[in-house]
Protein backbone atom coordinates (compact mmCIF):
# COMPACT_ATOMS: atom_id res chain seq x y z
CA UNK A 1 10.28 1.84 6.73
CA UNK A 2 10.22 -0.95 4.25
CA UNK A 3 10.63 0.25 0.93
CA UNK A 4 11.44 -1.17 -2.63
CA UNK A 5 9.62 -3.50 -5.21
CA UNK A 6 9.43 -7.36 -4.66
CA UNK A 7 8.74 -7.90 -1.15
CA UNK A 8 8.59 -11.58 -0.10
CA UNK A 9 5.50 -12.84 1.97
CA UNK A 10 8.05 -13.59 5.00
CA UNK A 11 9.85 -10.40 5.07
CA UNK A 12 6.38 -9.20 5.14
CA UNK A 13 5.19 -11.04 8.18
CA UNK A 14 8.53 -10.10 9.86
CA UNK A 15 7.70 -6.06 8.83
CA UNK A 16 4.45 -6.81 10.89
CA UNK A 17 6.03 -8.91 13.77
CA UNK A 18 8.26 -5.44 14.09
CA UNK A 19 5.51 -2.72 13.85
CA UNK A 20 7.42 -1.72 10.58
CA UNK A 21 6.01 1.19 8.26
CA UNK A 22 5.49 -0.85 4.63
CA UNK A 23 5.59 1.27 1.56
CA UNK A 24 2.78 0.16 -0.95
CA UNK A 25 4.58 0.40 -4.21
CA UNK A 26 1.28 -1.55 -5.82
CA UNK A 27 -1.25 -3.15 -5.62
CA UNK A 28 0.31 -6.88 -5.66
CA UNK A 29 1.65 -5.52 -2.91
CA UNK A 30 -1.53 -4.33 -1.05
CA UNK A 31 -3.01 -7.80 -1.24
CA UNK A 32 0.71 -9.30 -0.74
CA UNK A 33 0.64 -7.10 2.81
CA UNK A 34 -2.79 -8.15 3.49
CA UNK A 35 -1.65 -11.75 3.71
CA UNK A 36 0.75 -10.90 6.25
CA UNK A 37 -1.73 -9.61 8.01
CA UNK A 38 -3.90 -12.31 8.33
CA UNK A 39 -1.07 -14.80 8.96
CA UNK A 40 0.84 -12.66 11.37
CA UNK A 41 -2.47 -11.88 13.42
CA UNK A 42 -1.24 -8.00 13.21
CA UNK A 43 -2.48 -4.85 11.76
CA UNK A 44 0.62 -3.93 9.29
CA UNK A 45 1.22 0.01 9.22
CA UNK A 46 1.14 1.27 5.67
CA UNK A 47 2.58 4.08 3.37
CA UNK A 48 0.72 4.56 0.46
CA UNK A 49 3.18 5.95 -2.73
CA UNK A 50 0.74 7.32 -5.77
CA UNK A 51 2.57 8.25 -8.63
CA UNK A 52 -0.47 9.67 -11.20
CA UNK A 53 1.32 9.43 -14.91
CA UNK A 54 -0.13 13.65 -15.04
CA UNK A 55 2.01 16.55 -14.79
CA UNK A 56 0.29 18.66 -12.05
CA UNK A 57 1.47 21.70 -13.53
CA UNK A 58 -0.76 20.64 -16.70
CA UNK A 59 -4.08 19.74 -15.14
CA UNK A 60 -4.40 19.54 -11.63
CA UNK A 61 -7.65 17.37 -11.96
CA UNK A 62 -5.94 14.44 -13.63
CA UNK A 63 -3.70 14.17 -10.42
CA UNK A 64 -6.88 14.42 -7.89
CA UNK A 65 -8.58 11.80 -9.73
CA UNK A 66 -5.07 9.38 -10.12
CA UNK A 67 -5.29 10.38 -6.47
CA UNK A 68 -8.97 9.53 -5.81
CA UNK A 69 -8.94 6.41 -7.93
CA UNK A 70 -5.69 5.11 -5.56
CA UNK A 71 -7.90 5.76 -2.70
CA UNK A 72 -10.90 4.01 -4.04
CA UNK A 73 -8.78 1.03 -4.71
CA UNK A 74 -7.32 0.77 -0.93
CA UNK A 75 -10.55 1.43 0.39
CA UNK A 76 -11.78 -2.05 -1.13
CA UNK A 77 -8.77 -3.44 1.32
CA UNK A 78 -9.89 -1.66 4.40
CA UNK A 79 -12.10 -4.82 5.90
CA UNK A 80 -8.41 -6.99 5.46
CA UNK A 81 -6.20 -4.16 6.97
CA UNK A 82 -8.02 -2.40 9.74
């Protein structure tokens, strides 16, 4: 797995040259793996982290909509990753 913020472009194209599991720490990094995508000419497996600013334990909506909102926002990717 390829973790951690910053993530060049060409460590990014290597990730997809490998089959490597990316962790999407944002979404700079969504359209940052994306690229590598196109360039590389692979599909680039993909961890999505969501880290809703809501303590469950105080309202479990706010965390199913942090959650649903994260999804909402890949989901506009889905035509450059799949």
């Amino acid at each position: 797995m390829f973790n951690g913020n910053g993530k060049l472009l060409d460590e990014l194209i290597l990730a997809a040259k490998l089959d490597v599991l990316v962790n999407v720490d944002s979404e700079f990094d969504l359209e940052q793996i994306c690229e590598a995508g196109r360039i590389s000419g692979k599909q680039i497996r993909v961890l999505l982290r969501i880290n809703p600013d809501v303590d469950p334990q105080v309202c479990s909506f706010f965390s199913k909509s942090s959650f649903l909102t994260a999804l909402k926002l890949c989901s506009s990717y889905t035509t450059d990753i799949s």
